[in-house]
PDB file of N, CA and C in Angstrom:
ATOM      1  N   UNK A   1     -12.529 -60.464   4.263  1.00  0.00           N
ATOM      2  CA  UNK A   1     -13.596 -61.300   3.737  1.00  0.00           C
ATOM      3  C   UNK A   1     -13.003 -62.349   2.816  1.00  0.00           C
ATOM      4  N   UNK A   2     -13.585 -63.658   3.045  1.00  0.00           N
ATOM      5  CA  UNK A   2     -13.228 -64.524   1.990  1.00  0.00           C
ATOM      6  C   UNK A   2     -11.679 -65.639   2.452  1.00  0.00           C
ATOM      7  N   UNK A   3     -11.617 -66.253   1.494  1.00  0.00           N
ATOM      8  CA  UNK A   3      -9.874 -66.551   1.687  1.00  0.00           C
ATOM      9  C   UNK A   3      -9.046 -66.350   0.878  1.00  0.00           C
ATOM     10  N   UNK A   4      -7.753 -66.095   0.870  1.00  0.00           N
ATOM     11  CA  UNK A   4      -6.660 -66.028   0.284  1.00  0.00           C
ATOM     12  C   UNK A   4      -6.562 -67.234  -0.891  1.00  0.00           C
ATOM     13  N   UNK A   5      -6.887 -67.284  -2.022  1.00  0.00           N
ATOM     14  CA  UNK A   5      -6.930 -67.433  -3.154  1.00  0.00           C
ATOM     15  C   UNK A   5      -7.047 -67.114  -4.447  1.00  0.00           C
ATOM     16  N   UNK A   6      -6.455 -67.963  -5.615  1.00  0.00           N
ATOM     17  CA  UNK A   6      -6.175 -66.997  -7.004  1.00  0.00           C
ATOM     18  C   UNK A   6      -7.522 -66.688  -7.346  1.00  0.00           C
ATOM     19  N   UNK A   7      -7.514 -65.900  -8.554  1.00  0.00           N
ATOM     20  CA  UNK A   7      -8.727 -65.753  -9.075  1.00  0.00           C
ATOM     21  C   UNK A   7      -9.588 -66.209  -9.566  1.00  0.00           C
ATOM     22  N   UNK A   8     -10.871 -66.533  -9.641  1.00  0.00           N
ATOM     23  CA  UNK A   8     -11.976 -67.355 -10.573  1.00  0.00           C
ATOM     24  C   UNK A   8     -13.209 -66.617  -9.760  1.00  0.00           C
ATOM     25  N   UNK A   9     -14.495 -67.775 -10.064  1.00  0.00           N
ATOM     26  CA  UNK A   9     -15.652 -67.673  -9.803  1.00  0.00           C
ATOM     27  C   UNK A   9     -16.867 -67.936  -8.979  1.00  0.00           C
ATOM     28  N   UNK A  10     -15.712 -68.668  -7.872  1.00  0.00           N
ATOM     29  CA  UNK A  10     -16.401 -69.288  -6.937  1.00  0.00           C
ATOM     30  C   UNK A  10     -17.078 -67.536  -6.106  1.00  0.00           C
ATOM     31  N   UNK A  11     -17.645 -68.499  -4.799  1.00  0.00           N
ATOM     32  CA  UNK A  11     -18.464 -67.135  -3.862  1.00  0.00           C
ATOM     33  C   UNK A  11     -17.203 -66.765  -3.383  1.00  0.00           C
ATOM     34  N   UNK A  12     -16.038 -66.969  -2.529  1.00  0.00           N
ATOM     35  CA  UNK A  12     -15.018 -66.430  -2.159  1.00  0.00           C
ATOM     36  C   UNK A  12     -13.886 -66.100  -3.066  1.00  0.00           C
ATOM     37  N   UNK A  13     -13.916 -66.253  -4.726  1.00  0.00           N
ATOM     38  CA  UNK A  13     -13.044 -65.583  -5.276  1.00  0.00           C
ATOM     39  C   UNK A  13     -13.592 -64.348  -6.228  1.00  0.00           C
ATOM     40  N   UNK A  14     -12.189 -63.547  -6.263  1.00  0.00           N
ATOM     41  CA  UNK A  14     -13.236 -61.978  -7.427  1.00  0.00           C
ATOM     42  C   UNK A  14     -11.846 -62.619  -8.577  1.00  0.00           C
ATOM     43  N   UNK A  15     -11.954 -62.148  -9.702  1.00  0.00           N
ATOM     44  CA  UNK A  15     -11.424 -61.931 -10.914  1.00  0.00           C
ATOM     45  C   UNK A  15     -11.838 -60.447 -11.781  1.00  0.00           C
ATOM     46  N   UNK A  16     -10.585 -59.793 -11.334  1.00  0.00           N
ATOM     47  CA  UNK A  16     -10.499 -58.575 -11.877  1.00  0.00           C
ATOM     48  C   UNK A  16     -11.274 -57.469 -10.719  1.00  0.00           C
ATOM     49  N   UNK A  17     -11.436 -57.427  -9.344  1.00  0.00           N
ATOM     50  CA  UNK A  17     -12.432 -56.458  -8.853  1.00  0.00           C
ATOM     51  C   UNK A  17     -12.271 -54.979  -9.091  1.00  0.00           C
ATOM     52  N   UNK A  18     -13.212 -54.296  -9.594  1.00  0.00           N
ATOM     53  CA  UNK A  18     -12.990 -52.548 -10.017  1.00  0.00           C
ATOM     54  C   UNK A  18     -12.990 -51.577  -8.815  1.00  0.00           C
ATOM     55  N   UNK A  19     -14.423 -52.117  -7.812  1.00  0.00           N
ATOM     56  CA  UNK A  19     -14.786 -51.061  -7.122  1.00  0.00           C
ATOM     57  C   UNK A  19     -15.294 -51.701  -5.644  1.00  0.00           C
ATOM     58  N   UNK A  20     -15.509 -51.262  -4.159  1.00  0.00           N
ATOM     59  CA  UNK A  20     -15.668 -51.454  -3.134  1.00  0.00           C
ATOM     60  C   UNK A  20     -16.605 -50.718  -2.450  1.00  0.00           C
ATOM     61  N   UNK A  21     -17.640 -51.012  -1.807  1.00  0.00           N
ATOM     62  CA  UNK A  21     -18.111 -50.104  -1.057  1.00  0.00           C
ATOM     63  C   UNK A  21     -18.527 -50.758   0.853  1.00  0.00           C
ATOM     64  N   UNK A  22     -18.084 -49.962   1.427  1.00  0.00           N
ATOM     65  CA  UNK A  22     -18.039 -50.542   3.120  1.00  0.00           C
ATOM     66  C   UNK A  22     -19.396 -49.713   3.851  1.00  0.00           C
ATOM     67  N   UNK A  23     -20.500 -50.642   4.022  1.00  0.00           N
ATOM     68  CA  UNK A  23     -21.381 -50.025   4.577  1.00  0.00           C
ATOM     69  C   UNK A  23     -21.087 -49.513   6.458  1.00  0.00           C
ATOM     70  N   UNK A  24     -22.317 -48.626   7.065  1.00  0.00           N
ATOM     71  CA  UNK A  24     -21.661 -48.720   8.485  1.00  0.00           C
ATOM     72  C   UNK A  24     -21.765 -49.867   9.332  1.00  0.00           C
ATOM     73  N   UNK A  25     -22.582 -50.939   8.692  1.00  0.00           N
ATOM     74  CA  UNK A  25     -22.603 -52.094   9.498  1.00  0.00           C
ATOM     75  C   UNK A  25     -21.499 -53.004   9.319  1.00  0.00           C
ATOM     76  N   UNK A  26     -20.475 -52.969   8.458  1.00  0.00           N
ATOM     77  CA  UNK A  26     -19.188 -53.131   8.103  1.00  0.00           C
ATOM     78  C   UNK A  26     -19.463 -54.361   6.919  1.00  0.00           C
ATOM     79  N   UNK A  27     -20.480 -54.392   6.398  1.00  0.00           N
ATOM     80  CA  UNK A  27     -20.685 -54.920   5.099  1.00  0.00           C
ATOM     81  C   UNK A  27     -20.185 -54.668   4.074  1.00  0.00           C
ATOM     82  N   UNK A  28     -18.900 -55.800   3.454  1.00  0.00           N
ATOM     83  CA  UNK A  28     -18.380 -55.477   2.134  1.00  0.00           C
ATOM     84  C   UNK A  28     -19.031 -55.473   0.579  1.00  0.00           C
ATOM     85  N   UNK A  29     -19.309 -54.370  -0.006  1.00  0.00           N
ATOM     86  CA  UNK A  29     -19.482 -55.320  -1.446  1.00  0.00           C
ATOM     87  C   UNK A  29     -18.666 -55.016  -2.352  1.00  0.00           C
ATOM     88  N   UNK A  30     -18.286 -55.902  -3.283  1.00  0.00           N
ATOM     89  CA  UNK A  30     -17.236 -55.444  -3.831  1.00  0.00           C
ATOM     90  C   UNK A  30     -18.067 -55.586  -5.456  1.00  0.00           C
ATOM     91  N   UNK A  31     -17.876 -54.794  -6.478  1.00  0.00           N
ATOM     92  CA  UNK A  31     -17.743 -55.067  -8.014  1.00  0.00           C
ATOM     93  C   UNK A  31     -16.631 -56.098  -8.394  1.00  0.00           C
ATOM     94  N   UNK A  32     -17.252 -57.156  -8.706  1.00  0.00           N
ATOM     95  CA  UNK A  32     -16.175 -58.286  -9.454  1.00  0.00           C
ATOM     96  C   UNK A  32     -16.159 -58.244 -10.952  1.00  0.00           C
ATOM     97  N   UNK A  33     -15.403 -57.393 -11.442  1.00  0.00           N
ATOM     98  CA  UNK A  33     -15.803 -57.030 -13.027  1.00  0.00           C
ATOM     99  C   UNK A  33     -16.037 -58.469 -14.026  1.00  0.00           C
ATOM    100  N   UNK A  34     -14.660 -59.142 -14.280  1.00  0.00           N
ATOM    101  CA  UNK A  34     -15.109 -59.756 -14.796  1.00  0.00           C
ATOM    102  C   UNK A  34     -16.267 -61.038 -14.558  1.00  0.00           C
ATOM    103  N   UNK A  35     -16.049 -61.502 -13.691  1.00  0.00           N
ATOM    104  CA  UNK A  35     -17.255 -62.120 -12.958  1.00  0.00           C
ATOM    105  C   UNK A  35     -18.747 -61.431 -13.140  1.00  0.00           C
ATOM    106  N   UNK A  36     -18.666 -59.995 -13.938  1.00  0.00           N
ATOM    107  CA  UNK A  36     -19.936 -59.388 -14.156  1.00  0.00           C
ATOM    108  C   UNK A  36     -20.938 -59.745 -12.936  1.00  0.00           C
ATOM    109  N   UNK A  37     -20.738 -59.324 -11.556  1.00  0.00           N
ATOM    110  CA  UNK A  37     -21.332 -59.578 -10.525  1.00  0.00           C
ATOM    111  C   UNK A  37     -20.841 -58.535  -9.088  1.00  0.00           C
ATOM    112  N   UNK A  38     -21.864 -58.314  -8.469  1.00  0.00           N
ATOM    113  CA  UNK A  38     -21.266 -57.851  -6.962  1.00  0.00           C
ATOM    114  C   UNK A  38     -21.599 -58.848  -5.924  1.00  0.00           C
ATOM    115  N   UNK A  39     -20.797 -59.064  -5.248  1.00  0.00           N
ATOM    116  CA  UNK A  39     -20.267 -59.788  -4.204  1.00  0.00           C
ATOM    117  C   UNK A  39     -20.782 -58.988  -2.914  1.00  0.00           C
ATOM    118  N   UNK A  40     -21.279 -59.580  -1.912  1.00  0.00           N
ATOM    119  CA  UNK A  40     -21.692 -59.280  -0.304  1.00  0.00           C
ATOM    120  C   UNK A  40     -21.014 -60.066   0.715  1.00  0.00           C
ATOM    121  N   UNK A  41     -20.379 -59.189   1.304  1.00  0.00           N
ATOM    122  CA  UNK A  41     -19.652 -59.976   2.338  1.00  0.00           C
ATOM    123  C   UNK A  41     -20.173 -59.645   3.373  1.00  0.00           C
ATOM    124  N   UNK A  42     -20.807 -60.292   4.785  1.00  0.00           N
ATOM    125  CA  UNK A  42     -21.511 -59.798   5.735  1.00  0.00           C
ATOM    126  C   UNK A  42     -20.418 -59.805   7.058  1.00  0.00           C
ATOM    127  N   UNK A  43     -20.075 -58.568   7.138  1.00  0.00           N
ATOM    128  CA  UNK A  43     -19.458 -58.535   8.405  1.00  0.00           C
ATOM    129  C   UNK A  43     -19.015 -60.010   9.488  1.00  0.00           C
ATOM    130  N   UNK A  44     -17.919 -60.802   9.273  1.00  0.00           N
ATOM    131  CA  UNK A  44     -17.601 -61.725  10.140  1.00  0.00           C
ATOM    132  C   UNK A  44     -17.889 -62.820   9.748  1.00  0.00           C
ATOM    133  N   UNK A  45     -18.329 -63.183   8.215  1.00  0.00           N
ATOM    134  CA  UNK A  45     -18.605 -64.222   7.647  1.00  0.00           C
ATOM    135  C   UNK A  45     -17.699 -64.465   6.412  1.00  0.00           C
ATOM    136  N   UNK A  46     -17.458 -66.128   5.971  1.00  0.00           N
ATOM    137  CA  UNK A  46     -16.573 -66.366   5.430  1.00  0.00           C
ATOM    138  C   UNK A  46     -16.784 -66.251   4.385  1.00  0.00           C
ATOM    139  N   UNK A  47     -17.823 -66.125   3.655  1.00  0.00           N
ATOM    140  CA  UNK A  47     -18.382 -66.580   1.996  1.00  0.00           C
ATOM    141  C   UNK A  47     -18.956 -65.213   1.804  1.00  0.00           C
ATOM    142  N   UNK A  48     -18.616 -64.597   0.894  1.00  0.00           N
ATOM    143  CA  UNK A  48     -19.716 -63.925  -0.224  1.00  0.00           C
ATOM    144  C   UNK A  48     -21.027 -64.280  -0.557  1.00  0.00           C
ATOM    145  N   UNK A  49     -21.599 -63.556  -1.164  1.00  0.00           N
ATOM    146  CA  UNK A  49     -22.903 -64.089  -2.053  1.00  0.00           C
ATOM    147  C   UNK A  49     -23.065 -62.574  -3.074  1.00  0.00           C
ATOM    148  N   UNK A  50     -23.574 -63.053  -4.326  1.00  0.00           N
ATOM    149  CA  UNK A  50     -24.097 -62.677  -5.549  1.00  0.00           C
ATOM    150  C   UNK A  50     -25.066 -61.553  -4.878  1.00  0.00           C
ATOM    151  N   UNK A  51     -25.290 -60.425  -5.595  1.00  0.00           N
ATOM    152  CA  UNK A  51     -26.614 -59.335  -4.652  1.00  0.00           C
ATOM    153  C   UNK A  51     -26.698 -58.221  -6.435  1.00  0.00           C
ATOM    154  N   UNK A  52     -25.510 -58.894  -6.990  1.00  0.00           N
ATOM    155  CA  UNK A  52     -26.316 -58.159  -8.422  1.00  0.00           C
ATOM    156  C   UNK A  52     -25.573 -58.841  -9.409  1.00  0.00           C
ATOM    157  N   UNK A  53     -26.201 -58.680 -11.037  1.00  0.00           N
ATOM    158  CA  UNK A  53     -25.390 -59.421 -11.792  1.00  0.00           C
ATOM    159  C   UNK A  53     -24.831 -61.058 -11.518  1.00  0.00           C
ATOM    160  N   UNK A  54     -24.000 -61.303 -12.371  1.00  0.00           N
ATOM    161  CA  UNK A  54     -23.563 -63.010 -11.937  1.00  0.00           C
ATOM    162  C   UNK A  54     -24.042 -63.803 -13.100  1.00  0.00           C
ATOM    163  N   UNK A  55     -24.320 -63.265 -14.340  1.00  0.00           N
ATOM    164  CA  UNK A  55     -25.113 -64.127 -15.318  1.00  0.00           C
ATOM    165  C   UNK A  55     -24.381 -63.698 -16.448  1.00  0.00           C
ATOM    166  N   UNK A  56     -23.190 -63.764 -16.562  1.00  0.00           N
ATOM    167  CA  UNK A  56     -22.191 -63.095 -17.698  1.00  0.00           C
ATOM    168  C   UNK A  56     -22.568 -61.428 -18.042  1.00  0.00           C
ATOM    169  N   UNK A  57     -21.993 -61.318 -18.930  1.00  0.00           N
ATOM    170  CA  UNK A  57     -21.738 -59.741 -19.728  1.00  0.00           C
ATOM    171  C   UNK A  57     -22.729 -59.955 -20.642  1.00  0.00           C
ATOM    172  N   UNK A  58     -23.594 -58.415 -20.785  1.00  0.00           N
ATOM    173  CA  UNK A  58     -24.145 -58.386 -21.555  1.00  0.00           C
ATOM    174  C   UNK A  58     -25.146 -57.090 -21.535  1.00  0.00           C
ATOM    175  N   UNK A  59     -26.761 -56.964 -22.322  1.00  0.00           N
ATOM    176  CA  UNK A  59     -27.147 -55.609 -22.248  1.00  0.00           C
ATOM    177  C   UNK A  59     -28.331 -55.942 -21.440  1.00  0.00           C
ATOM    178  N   UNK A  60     -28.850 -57.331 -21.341  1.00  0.00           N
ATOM    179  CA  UNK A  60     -29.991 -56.885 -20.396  1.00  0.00           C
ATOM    180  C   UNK A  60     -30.199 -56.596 -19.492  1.00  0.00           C
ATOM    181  N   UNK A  61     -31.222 -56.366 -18.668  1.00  0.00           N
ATOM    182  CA  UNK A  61     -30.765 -56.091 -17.344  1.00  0.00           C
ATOM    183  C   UNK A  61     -30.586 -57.113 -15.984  1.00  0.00           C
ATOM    184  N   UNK A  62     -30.223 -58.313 -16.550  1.00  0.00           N
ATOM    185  CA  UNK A  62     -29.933 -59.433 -15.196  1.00  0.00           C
ATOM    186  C   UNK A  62     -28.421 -59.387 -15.614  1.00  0.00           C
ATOM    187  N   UNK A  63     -27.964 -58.653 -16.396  1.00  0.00           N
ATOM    188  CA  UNK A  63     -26.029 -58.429 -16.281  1.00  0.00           C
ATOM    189  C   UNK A  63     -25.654 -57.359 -16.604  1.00  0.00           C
ATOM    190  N   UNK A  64     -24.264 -57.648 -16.021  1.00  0.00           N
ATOM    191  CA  UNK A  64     -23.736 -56.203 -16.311  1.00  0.00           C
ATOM    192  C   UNK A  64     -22.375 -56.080 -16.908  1.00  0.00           C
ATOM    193  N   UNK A  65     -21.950 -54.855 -17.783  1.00  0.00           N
ATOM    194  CA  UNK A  65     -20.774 -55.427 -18.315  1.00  0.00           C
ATOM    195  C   UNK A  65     -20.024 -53.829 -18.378  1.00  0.00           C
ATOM    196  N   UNK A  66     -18.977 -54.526 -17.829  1.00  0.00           N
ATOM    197  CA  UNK A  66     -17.928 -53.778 -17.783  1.00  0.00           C
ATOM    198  C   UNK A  66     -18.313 -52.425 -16.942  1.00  0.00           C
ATOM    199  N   UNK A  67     -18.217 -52.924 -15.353  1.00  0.00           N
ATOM    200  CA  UNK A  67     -18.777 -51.834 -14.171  1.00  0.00           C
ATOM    201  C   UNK A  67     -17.421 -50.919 -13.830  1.00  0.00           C
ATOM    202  N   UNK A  68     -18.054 -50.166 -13.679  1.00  0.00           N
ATOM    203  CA  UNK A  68     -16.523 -49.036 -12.854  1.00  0.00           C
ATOM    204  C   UNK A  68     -16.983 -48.191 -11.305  1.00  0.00           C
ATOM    205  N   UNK A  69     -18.459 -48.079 -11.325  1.00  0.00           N
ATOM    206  CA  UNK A  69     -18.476 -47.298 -10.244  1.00  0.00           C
ATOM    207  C   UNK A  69     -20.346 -48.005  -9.321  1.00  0.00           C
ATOM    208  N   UNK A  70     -19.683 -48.135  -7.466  1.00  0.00           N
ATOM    209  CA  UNK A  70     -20.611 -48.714  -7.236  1.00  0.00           C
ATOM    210  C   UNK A  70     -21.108 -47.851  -5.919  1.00  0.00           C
ATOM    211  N   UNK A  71     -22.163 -48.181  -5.677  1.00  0.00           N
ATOM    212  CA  UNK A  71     -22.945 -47.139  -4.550  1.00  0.00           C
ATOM    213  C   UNK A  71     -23.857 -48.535  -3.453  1.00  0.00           C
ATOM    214  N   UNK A  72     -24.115 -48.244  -2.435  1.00  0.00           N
ATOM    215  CA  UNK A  72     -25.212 -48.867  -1.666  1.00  0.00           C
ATOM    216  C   UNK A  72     -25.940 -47.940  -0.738  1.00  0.00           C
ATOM    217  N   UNK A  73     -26.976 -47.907  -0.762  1.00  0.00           N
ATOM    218  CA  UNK A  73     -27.788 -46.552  -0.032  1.00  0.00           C
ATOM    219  C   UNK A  73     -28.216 -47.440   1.316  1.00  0.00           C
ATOM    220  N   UNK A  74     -28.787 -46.608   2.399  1.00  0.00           N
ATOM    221  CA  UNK A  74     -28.792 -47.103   3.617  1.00  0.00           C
ATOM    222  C   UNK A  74     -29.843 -48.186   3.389  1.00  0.00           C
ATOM    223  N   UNK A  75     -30.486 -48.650   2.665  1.00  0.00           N
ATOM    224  CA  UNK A  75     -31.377 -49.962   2.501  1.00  0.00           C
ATOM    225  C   UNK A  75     -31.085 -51.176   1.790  1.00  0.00           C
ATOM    226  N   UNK A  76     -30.105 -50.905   1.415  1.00  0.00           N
ATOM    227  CA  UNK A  76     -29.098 -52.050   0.537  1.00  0.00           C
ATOM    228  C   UNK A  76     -29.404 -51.944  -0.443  1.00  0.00           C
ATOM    229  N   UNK A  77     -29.542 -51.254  -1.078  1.00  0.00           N
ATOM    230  CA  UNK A  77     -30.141 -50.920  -2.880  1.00  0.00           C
ATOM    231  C   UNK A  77     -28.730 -51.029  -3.513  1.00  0.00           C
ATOM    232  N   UNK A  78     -28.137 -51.618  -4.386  1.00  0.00           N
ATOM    233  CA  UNK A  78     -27.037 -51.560  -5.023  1.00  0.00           C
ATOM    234  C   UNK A  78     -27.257 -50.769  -5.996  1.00  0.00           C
ATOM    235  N   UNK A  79     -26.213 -49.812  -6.563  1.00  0.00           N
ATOM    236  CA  UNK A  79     -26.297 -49.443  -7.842  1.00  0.00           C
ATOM    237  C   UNK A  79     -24.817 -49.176  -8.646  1.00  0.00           C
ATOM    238  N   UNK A  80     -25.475 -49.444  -9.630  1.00  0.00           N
ATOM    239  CA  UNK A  80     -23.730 -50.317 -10.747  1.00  0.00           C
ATOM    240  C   UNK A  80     -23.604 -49.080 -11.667  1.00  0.00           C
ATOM    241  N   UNK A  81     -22.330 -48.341 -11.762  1.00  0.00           N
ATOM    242  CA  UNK A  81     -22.073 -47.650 -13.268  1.00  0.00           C
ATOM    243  C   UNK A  81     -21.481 -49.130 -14.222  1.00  0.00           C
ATOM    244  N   UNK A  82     -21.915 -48.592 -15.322  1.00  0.00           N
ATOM    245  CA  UNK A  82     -21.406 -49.914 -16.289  1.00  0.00           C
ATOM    246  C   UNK A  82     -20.871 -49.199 -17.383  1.00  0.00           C
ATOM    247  N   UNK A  83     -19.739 -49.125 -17.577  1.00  0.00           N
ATOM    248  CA  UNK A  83     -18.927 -48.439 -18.606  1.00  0.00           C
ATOM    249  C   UNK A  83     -19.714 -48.894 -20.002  1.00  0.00           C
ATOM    250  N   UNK A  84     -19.569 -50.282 -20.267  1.00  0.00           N
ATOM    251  CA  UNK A  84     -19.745 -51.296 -21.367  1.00  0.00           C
ATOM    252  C   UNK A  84     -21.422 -51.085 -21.687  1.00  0.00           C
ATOM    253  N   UNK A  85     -22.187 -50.939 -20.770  1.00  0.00           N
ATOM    254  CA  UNK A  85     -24.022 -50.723 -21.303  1.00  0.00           C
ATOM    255  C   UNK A  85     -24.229 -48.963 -21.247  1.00  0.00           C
ATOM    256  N   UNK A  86     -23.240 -48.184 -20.935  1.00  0.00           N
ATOM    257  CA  UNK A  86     -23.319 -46.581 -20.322  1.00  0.00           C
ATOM    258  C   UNK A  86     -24.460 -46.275 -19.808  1.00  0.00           C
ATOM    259  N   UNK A  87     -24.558 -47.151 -18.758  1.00  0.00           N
ATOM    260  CA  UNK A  87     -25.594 -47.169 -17.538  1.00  0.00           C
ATOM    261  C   UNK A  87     -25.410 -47.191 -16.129  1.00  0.00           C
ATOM    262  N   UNK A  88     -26.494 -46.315 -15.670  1.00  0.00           N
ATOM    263  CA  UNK A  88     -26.266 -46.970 -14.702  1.00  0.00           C
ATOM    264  C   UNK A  88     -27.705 -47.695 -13.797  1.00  0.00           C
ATOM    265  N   UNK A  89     -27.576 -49.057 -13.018  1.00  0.00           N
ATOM    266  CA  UNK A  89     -28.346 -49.721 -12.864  1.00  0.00           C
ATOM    267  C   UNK A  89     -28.632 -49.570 -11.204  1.00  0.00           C
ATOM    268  N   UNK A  90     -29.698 -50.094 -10.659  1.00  0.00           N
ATOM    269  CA  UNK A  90     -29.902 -49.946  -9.601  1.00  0.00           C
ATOM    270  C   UNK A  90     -30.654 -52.060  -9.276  1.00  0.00           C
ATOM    271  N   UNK A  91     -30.188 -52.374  -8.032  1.00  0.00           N
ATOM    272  CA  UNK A  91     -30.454 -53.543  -8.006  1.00  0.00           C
ATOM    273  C   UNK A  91     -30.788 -53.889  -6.139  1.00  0.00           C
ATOM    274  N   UNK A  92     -31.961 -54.457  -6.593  1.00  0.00           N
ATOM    275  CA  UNK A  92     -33.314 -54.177  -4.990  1.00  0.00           C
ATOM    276  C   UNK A  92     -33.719 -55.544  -4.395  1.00  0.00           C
ATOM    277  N   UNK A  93     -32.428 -56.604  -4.310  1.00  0.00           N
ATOM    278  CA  UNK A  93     -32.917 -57.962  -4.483  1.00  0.00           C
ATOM    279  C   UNK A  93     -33.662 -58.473  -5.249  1.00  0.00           C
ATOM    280  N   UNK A  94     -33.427 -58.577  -6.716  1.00  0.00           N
ATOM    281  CA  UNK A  94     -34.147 -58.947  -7.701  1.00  0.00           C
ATOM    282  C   UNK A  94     -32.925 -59.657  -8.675  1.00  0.00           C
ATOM    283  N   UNK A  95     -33.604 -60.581  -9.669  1.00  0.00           N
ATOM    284  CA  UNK A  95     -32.469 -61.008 -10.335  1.00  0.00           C
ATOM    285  C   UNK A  95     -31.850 -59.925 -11.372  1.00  0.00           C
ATOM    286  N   UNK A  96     -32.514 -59.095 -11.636  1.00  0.00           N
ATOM    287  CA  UNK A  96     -32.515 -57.883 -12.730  1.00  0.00           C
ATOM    288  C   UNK A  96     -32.780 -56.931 -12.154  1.00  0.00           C
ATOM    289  N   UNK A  97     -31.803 -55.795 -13.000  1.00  0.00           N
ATOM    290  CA  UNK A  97     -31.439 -54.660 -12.597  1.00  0.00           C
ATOM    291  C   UNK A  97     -32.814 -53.547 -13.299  1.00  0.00           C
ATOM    292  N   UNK A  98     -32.796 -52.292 -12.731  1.00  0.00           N
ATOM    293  CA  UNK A  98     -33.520 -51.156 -13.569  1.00  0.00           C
ATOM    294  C   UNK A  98     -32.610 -50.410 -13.394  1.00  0.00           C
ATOM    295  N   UNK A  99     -32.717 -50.057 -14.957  1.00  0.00           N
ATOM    296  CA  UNK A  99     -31.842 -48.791 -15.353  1.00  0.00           C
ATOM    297  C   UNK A  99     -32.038 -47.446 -14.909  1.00  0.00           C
ATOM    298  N   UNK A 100     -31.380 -46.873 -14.102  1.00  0.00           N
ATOM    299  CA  UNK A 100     -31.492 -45.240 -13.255  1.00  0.00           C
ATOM    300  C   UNK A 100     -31.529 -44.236 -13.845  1.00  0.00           C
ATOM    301  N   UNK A 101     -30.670 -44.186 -15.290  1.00  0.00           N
ATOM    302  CA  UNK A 101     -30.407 -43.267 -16.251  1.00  0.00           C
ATOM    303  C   UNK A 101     -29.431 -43.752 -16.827  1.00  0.00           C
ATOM    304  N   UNK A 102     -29.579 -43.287 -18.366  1.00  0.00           N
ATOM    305  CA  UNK A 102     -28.702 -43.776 -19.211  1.00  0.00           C
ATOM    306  C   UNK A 102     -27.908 -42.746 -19.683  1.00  0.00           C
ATOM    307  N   UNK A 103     -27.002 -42.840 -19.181  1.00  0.00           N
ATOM    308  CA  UNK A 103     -25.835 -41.738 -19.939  1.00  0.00           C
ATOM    309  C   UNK A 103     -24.388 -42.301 -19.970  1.00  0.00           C
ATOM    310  N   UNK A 104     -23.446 -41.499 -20.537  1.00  0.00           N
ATOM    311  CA  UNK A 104     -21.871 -42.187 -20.806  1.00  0.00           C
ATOM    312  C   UNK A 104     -21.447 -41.725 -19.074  1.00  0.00           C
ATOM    313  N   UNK A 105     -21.041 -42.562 -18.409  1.00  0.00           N
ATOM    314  CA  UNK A 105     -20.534 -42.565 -17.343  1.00  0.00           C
ATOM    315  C   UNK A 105     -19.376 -43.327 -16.833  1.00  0.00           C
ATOM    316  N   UNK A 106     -18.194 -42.635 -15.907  1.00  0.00           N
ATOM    317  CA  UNK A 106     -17.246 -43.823 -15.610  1.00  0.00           C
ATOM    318  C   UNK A 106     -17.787 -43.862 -14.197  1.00  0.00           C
ATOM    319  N   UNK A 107     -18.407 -42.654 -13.364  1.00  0.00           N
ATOM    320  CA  UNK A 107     -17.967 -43.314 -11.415  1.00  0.00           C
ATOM    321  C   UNK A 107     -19.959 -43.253 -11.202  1.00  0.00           C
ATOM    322  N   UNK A 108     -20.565 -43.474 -10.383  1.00  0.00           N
ATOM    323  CA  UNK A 108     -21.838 -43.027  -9.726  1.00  0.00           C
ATOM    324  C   UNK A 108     -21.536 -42.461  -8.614  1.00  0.00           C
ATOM    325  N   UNK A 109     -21.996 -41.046  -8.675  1.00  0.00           N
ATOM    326  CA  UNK A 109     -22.217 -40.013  -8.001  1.00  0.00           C
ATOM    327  C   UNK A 109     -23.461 -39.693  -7.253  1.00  0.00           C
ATOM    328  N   UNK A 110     -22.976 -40.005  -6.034  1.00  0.00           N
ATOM    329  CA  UNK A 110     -24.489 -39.384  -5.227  1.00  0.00           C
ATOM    330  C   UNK A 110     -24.399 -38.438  -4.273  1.00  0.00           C
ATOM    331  N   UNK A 111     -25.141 -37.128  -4.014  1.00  0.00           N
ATOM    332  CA  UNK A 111     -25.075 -36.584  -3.146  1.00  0.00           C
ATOM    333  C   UNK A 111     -25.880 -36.397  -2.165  1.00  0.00           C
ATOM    334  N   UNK A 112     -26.736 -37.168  -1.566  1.00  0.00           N
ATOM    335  CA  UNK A 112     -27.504 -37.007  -0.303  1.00  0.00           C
ATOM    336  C   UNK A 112     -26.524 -38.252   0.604  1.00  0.00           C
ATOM    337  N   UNK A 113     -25.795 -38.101   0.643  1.00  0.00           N
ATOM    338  CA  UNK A 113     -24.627 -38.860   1.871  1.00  0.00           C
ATOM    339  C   UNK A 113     -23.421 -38.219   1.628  1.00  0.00           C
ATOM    340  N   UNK A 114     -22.966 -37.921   2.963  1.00  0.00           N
ATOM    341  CA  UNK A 114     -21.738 -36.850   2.869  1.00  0.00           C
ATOM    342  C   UNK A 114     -20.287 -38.213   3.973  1.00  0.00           C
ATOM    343  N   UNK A 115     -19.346 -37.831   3.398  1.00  0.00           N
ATOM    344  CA  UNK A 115     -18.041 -38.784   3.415  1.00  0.00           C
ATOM    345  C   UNK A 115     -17.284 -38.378   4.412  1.00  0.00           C
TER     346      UNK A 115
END
């Protein structure tokens, strides 16, 4: 996904990425930490796009800061651990996130999908 370039903020670059998740339709998303954003890469396409976060670091819920662990459930629901808010967020095509539960967390753990 994307092209071979340094880091920044455009749709095809990450700066700093933490975490990855590969759906079965072979959809990338990746956690772009500092970019405080996740990235969607659609199977066979060149550009990314924004699907959570993207509005700097911070506590509300249209950002996210300092993510470590990411999930996508079979409907595209994103959901972000955020080291930095000790949350974790869930994000449903909306510009803002809802918080899932708040506890000190580094990974998101789910168990109704087996690996």
């Amino acid at each position: 996904a994307g092209y071979t370039t340094s880091g920044g903020s455009g749709f095809s670059q990450l700066y700093r990425p933490t975490a990855i998740f590969l759906d079965l339709n072979r959809t990338l998303y990746i956690l772009d930490n500092l970019n405080y954003r996740v990235q969607k890469w659609i199977y066979g396409q060149p550009l990314g796009f924004t699907v959570a976060g993207g509005r700097g670091s911070g506590t509300t819920l249209d950002k996210i800061s300092t993510g470590q662990g990411l999930f996508v459930d079979d409907q595209s629901i994103v959901y972000v651990s955020e080291i930095g808010n000790d949350r974790v967020t869930r994000w449903d095509n909306t510009i803002a996130g809802v918080i899932v539960n708040i506890i000190a967390t580094n990974v998101v753990y789910v168990t109704n999908r087996s690996f």
